[in-house]
Structures are given as C-alpha cells and as structure tokens.
Protein backbone atom coordinates (compact mmCIF):
# COMPACT_ATOMS: atom_id res chain seq x y z
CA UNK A 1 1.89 9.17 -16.17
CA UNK A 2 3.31 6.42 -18.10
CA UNK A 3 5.28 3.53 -16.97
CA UNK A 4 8.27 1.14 -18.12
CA UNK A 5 8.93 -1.77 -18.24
CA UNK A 6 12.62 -2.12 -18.01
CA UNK A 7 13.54 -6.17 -17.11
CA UNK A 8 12.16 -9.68 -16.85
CA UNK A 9 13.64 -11.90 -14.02
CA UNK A 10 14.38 -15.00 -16.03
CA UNK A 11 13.04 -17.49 -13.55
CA UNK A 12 10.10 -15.97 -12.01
CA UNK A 13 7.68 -13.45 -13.31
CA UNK A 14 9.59 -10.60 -11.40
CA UNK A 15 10.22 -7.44 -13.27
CA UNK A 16 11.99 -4.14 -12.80
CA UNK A 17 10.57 -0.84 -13.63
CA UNK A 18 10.08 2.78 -14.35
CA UNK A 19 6.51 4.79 -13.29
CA UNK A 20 6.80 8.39 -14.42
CA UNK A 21 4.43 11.05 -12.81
CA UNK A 22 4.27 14.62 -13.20
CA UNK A 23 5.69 14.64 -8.93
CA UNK A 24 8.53 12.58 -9.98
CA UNK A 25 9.88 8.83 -10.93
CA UNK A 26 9.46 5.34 -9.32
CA UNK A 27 12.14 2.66 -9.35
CA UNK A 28 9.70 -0.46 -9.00
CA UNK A 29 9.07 -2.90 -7.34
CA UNK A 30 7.81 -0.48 -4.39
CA UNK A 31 6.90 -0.01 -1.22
CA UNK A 32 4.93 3.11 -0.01
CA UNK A 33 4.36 3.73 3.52
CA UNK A 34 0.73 4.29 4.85
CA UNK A 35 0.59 8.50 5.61
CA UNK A 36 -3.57 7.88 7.13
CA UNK A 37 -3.95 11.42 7.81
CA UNK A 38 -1.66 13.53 5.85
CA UNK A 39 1.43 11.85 7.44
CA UNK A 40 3.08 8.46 8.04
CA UNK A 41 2.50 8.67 11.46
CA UNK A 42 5.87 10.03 13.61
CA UNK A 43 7.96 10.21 10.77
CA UNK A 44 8.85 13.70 9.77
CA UNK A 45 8.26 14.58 5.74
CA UNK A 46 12.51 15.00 5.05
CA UNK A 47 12.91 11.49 6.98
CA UNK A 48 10.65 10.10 4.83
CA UNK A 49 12.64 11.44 1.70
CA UNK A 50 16.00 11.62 2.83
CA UNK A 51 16.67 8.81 5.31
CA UNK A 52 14.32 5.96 4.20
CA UNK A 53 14.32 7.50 0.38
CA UNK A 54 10.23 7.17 0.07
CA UNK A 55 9.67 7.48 -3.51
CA UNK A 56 5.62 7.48 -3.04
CA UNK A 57 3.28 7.63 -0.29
CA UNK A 58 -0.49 6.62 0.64
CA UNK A 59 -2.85 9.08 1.75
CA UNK A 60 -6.22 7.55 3.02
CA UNK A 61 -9.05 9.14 1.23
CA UNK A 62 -11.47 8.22 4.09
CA UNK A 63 -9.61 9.95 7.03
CA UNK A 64 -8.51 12.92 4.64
CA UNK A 65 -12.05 13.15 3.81
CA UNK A 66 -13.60 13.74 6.98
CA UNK A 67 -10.43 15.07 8.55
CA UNK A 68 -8.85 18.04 7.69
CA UNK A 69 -12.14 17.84 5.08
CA UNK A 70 -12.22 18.72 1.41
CA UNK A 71 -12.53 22.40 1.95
CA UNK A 72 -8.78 22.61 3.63
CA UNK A 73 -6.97 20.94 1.13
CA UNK A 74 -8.39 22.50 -1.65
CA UNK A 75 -7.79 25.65 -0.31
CA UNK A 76 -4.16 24.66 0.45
CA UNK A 77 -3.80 23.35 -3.25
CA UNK A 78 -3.96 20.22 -2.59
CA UNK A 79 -2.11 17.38 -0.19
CA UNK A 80 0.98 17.66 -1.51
CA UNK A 81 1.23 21.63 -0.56
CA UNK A 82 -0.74 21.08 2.52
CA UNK A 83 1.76 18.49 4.05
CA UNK A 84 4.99 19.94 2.12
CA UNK A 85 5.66 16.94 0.34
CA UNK A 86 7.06 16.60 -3.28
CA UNK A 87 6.95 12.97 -4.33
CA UNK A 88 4.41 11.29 -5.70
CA UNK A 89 0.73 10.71 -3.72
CA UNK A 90 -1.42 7.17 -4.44
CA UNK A 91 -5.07 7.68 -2.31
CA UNK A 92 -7.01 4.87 -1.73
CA UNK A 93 -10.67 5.44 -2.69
CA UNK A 94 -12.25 4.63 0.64
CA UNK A 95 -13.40 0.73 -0.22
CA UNK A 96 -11.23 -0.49 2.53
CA UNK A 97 -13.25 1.66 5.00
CA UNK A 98 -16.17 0.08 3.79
CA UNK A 99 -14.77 -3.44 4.52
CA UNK A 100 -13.72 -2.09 7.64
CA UNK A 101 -16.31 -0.49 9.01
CA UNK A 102 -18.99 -3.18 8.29
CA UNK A 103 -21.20 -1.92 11.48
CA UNK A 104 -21.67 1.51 10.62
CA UNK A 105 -22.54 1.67 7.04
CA UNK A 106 -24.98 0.73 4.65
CA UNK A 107 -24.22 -0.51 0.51
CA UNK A 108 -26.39 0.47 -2.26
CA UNK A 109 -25.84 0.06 -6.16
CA UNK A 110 -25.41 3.79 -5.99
CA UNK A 111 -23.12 4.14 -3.03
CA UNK A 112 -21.86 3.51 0.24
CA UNK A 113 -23.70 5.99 3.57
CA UNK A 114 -21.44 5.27 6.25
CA UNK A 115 -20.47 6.81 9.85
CA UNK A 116 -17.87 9.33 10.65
CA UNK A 117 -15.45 7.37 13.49
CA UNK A 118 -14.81 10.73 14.85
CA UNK A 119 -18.09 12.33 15.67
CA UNK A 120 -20.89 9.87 14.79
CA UNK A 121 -21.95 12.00 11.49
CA UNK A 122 -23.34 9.80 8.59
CA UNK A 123 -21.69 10.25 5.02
CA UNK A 124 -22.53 9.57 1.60
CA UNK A 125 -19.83 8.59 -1.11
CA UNK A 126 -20.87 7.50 -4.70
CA UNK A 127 -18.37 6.26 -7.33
CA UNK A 128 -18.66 9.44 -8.85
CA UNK A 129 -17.88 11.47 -5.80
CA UNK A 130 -15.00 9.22 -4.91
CA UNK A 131 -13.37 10.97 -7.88
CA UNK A 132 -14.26 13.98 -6.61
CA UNK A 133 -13.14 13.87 -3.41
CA UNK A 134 -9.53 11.91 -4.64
CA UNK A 135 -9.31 15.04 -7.59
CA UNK A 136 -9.26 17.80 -4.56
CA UNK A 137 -7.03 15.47 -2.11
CA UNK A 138 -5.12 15.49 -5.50
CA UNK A 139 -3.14 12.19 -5.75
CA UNK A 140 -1.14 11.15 -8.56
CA UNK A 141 -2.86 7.89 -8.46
CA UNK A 142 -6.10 7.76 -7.84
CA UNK A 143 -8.07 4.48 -6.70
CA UNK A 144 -11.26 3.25 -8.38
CA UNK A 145 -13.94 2.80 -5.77
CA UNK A 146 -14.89 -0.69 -4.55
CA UNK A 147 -15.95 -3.05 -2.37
CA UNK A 148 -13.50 -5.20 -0.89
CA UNK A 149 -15.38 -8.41 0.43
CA UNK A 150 -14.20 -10.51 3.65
CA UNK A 151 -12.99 -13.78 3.96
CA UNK A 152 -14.52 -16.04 4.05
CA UNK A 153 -16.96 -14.58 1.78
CA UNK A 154 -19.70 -17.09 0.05
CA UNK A 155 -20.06 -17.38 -3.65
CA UNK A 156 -22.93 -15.74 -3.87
CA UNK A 157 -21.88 -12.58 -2.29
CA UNK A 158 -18.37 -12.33 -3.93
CA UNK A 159 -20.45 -12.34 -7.13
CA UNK A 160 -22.64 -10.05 -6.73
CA UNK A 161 -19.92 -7.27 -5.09
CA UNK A 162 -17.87 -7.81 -7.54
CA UNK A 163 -20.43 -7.46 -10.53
CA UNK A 164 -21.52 -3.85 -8.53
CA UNK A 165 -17.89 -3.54 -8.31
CA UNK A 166 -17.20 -3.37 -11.95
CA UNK A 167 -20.67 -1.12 -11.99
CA UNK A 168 -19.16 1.25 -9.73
CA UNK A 169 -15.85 0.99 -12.20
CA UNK A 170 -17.57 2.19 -15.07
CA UNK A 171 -19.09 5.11 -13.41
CA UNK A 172 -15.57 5.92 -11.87
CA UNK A 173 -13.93 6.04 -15.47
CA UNK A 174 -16.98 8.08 -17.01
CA UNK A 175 -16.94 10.59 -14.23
CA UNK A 176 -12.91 10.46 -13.94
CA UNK A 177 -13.03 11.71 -17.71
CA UNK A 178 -15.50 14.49 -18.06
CA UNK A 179 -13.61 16.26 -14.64
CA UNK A 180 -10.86 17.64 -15.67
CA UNK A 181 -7.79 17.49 -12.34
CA UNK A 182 -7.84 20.26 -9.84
CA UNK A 183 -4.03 21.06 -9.73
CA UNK A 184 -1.46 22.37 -12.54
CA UNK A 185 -0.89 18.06 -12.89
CA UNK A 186 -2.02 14.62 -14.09
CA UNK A 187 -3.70 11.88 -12.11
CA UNK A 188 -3.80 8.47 -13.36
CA UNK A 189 -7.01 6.07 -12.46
CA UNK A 190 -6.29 2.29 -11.48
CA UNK A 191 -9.11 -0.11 -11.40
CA UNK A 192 -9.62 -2.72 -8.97
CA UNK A 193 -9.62 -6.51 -9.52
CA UNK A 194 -12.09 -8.06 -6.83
CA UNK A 195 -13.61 -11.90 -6.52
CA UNK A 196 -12.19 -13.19 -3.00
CA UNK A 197 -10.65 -16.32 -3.37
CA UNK A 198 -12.95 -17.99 -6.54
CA UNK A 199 -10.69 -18.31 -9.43
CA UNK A 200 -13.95 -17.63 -11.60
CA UNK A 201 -14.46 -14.54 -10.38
CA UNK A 202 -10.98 -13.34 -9.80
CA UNK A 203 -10.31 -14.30 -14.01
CA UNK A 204 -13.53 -12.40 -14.83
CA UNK A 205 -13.00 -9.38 -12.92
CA UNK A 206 -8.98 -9.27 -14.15
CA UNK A 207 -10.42 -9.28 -17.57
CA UNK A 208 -13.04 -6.29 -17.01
CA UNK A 209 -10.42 -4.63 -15.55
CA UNK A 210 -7.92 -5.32 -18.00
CA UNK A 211 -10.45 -4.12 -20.97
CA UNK A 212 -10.58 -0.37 -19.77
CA UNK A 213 -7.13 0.01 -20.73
CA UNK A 214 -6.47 2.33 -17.54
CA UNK A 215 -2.64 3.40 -16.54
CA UNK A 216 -2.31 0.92 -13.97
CA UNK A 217 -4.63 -1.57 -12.35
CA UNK A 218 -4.52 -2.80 -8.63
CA UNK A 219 -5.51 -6.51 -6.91
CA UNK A 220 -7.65 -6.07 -3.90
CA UNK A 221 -9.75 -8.02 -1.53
CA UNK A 222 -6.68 -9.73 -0.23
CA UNK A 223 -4.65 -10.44 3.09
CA UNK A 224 -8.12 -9.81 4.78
CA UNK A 225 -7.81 -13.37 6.53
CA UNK A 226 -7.09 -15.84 3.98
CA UNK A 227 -4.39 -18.13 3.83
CA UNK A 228 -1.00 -17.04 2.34
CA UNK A 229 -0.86 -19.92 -0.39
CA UNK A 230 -4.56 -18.37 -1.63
CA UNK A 231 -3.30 -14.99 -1.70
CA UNK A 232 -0.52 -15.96 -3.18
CA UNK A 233 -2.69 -18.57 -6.09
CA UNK A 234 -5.00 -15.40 -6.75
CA UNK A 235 -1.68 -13.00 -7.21
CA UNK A 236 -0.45 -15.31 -9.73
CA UNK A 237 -4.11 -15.84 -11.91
CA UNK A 238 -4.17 -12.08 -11.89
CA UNK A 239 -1.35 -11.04 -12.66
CA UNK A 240 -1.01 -13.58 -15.85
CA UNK A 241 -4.28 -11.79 -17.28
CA UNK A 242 -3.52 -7.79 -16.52
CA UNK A 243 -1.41 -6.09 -19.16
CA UNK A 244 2.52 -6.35 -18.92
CA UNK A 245 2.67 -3.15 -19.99
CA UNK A 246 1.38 -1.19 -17.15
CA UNK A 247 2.19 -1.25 -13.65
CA UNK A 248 0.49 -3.81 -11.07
CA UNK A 249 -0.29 -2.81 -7.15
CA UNK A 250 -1.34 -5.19 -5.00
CA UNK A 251 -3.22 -3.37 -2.07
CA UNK A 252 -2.55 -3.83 1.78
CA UNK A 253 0.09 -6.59 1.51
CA UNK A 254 2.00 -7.18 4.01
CA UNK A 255 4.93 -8.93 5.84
CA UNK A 256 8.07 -9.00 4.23
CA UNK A 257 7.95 -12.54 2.63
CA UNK A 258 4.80 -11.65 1.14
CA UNK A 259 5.92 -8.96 -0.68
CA UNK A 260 8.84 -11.25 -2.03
CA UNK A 261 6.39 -13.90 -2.87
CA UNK A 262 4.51 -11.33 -4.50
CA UNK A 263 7.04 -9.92 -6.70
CA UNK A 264 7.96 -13.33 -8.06
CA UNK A 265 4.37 -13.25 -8.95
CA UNK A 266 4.60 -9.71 -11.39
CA UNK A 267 3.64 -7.36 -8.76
CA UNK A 268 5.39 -3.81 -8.83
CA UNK A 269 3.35 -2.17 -5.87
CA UNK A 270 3.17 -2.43 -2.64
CA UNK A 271 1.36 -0.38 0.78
CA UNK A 272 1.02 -1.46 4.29
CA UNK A 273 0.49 -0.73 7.85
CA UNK A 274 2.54 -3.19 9.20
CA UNK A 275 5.95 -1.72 9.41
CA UNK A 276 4.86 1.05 11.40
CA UNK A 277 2.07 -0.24 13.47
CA UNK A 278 4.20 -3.31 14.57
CA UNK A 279 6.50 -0.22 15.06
CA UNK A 280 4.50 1.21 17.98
CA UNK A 281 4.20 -2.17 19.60
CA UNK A 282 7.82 -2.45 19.34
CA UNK A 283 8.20 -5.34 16.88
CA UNK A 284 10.89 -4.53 14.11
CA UNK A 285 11.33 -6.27 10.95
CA UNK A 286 15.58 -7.16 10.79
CA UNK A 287 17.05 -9.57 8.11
CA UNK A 288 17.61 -11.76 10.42
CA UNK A 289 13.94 -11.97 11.64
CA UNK A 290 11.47 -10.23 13.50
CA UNK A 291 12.58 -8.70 17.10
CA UNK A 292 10.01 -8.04 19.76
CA UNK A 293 12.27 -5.30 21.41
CA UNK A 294 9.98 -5.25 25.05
CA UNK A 295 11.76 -8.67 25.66
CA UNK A 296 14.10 -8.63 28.68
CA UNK A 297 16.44 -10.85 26.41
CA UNK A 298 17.50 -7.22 24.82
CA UNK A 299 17.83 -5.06 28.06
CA UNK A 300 21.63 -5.03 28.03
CA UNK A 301 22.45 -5.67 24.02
CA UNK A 302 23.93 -2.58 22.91
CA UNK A 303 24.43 -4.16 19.24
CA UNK A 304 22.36 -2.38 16.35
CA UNK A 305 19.18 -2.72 15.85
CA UNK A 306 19.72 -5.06 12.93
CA UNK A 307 22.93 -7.22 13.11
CA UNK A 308 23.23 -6.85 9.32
CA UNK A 309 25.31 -3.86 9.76
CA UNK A 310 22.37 -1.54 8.18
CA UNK A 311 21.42 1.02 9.82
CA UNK A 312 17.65 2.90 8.59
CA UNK A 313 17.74 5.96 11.41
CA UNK A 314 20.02 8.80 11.26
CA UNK A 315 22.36 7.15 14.27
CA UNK A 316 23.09 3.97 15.21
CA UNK A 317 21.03 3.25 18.58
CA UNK A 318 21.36 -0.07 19.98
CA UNK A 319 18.63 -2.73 20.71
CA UNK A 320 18.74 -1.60 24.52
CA UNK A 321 18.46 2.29 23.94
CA UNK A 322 15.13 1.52 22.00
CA UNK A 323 13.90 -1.10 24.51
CA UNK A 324 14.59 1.57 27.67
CA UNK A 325 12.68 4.26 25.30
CA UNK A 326 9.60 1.81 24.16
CA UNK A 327 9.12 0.28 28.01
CA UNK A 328 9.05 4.25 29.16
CA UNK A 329 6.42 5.31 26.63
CA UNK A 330 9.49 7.94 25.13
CA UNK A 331 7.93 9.15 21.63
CA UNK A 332 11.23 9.07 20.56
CA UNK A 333 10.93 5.31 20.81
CA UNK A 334 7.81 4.51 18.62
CA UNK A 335 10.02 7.00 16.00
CA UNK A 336 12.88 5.65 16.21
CA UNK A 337 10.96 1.93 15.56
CA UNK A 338 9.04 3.11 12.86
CA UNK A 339 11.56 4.72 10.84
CA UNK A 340 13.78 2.21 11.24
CA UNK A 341 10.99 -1.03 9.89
CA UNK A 342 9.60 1.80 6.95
CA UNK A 343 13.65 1.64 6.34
CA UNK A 344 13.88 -2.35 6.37
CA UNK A 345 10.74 -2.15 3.77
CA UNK A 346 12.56 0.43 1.67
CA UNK A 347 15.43 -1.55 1.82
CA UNK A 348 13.61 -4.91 0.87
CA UNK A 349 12.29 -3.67 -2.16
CA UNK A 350 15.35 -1.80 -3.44
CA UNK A 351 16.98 -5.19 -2.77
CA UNK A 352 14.63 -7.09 -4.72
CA UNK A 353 15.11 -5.00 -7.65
CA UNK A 354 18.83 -5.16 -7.73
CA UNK A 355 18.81 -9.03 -7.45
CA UNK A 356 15.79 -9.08 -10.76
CA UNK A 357 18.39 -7.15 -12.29
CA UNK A 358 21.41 -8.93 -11.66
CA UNK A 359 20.22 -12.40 -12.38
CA UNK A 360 19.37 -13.45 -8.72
CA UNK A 361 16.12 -13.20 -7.48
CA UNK A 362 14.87 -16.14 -7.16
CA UNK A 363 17.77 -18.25 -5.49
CA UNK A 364 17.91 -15.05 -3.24
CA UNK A 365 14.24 -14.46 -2.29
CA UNK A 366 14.41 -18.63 -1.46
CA UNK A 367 17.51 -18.19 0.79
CA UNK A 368 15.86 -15.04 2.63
CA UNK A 369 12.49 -15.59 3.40
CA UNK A 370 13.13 -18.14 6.27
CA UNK A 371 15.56 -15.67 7.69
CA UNK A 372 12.86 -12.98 7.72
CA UNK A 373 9.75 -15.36 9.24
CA UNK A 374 12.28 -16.35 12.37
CA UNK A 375 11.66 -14.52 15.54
CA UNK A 376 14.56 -13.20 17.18
C-alpha cells in the first residue's frame, strides 16, 4: 500500500489524494460506508460499486468476529471472497466495542474479556490477537487496537488509556510484523491517536503515533459526545503533527458538515453509521438539508428525493413513493433511503475533492454547510 499526495488546497489544509492497495485505488478525501456484518446493511454488493461508486468499505471486526466467526472466513479466503466484493476492506480493531459495551466487559494491560451481544458468551481479545483475528477477516487496512475513552472523560483516566493505548500499539506493530498476511495480498497497519479532548495528551499521543512510521495513522476517541468546535480543535492539533505524507482517517465522523470541516482540517478518511441508520428512520441527507420523509408535509410531493436534480438510486422515486413505502414498513423503503444518503455521502466527498482541486474549497464548503444543517 502506498499513498499520494497529489494537491494542497491553498486556503485550508485540504488535500487531494491517491491510496494504492493491492484490491484497488482510492481517490481521497473518502467516505466508506459501515458493512457491520459482512454487508452495508440492505444495499446489495454491485449497488455499492456501481450506483454509489464505493471505493472502500468497513467491516466491523467485533461482529465479524463472533459472527460468521474466524473459522468461516478463513475457510472462504477471506471477507472479500466470502461477501464477493473486490474493492478495498478497512476493519476496525474492535476498540469501539469496548467503548460501547462498557457494561459487559472488563480492561486489563493485557486485554479486553468482554460479552458476546448475541448469546451471552465471554471473549478474550489481546492486542496481539486483534491482529490475528483482522489478518483472517483479511482487510487491506487493518486497525491498531485501542481504547477509545468517553466524554467527558477526566484527566486522569484519558492518561492512563491512552499511555496503555500506545502499550497495546507497540505490541500490535511487533505482532503485526512477525505474522506474515493470510491471503495472496498486503495489509497495511494504522495506529490510533487517543487523549479525549486534552491538548496534552492528544500532542503526545500524535507524536507516538507519528514515530512508528506506519502507512497511515487514524484519530479516534471523537464524536463520542463532545462538542463539534472540540472535535473540530483536536482534528486540527492532530493533524498538524501526523506525517503529510501518509494518509489521515478520522474514525466514526459523522454528519455531512463535519466531514467538510474535517477535510479543511487535512483529513482524507472518513466512516459512519449515520447515512444509513438515519436511513431506516427515514431521515435523508439532500443538499438542501436534511428531510424527515414520515412528515405529512411530503405525502403528495412527487418531486425527487433531492431537489438538486441528483439522483443516488437507480430510478428517480419521488419524496411521496418513499414516504408511502417507509410509513408501510416496505423493505424496499429503508433501501431505497439508504442507498440514496450512502449516495449523498459519496457524492459529498467526490465534491469536495473536485472543489480542492479546482481552487474552491473553502468559499464552497462556507456557502454549503448551512444548506446541509437546515431541516427540510
């Protein structure tokens, strides 16, 4: 994997680039949709490529882990066989489930035991097995495993998780290069920067990572609560310390103006749930603004679903087609939502990287973003 850096927007620290894996290229910045279980969740692999043009996706170690288990996808040769999908592959490394799961498991300097959320079973994952576990899933990037702390988070604690963090880091890389990968390709480790919202800590733990000299190197431990002008301050310290040279990802972010904001920070990488769980509530992401398409407002507005004139589904279906469909429980509906906001993200991105390119960005992203926080 290698990655380059092709331009520098001129009045931000926006960039455009190329990330080169052995399952193909990536124009960045990028979005990749959220695939939890081995898909992005009623969206159909050739959707995903041809309609929405996914150039990566997210697979969730965690789930993948305990469900198909380790066992199937090795014996399929991996995720990308076992779900017929060609592109590139990031997996998380778990961490998140750690955060997330805060009742069921217990944190040790030599691991994490947590409980299965399917069947009650406890679990054991170690830094070292993390790469284990993300070598037979078989992403192209691979995740460094973590903690990622909550907000609000004392001192103290940040401290301390992020000092085990950088522990954990260390064993990661050691383990990550005596194994040698599973499949006939390369995978590519990214560390983790960690420290909540204390500038100390965030600058220490951007320098640690920054001194392994990985491929790549991701922020986490944000938009878990804070406010956006934090996430935002912590983006921006980062980012000014990691390398230039290699590609930045900042995890679990988030609503379209925070990805903006984001990119005019240096970030190339981007993941989310949002698009398609607002999806399945019916909230869609437009460039005019959010709709929430149960309102009675759209029962009888047979106008696209974004009055921008783009279109993200293979037909045009009008804002009352995919109101009758979501207030009848139709699976078509929840579909037809999601492809359309994983399309809008797509879209966002791609649009952000023409305007770095063409001299625009900035005077752009300031122009759009109040369009995109209205709701419709």
């Amino acid at each position: 994997m290698h990655f380059e850096l092709q331009h520098r927007d001129t009045k931000s620290n926006a960039r455009t680039g190329k990330l080169v894996t052995d399952h193909g290229e990536i124009q960045t910045p990028i979005f990749m949709p959220v695939g939890t279980v081995g898909t992005v969740k009623g969206v159909h692999q050739h959707e995903l490529e041809q309609t929405i043009n996914a150039q990566i996706i997210l697979g969730n170690t965690y789930h993948l882990y305990l469900r198909p288990g380790i066992d199937v996808l090795e014996s399929a040769g991996g995720l990308h066989n076992f779900i017929n999908w060609k592109k590139p592959i990031l997996t998380d490394s778990g961490g998140f489930q750690v955060y997330s799961l805060s009742k069921s498991r217990k944190i040790t300097e030599e691991g994490v035991r947590f409980q299965s959320v399917y069947d009650g079973a406890y679990h054991f994952f170690t830094p070292e097995y993390a790469m284990d576990v993300q070598r037979a899933i078989g992403g192209d990037i691979i995740m460094a495993f973590d903690e990622c702390t909550p907000y609000p988070c004392d001192y103290r604690y940040a401290k301390n998780s992020m000092n085990m963090t950088h522990r954990w880091l260390d064993r990661c890389i050691s383990h990550f290069k005596n194994t040698p990968p599973k499949y006939d390709y390369e995978q590519a480790l990214f560390p983790i920067v960690q420290g909540s919202v204390y500038e100390d800590l965030r600058k220490a733990s951007a320098e640690y990572v920054a001194s392994k000299d990985m491929l790549g190197n991701a922020i986490g431990g944000l938009s878990v609560g804070e406010p956006e002008e934090e996430m935002y301050a912590m983006t921006e310290l980062v980012t000014a310390i990691l390398p230039e040279e290699k590609p930045r990802y900042l995890m679990g972010v988030g609503t379209p103006w925070n990805i903006l904001e984001s990119i005019a920070r240096g970030i190339d990488m981007f993941d989310c749930v949002m698009p398609s769980r607002n999806a399945r509530h019916g909230l869609l992401f437009t460039w005019e603004g959010t709709i929430n398409i149960k309102n009675q407002k759209w029962e009888k507005d047979f106008s696209p679903l974004d009055s921008s004139g783009k279109t993200y589904v293979d037909n045009t279906y009008s804002k009352a087609y995919l109101r009758h469909l979501i207030k009848v429980n139709e699976y078509l509906g929840v579909q037809i939502a999601t492809i359309h906001n994983l399309g809008f993200y797509l879209d966002l991105v791609k649009e952000a990287r023409k305007r770095i390119l063409d001299g625009t960005f900035s005077t752009w992203k300031d122009q759009v973003i109040p369009k995109l926080k209205q709701r419709l």
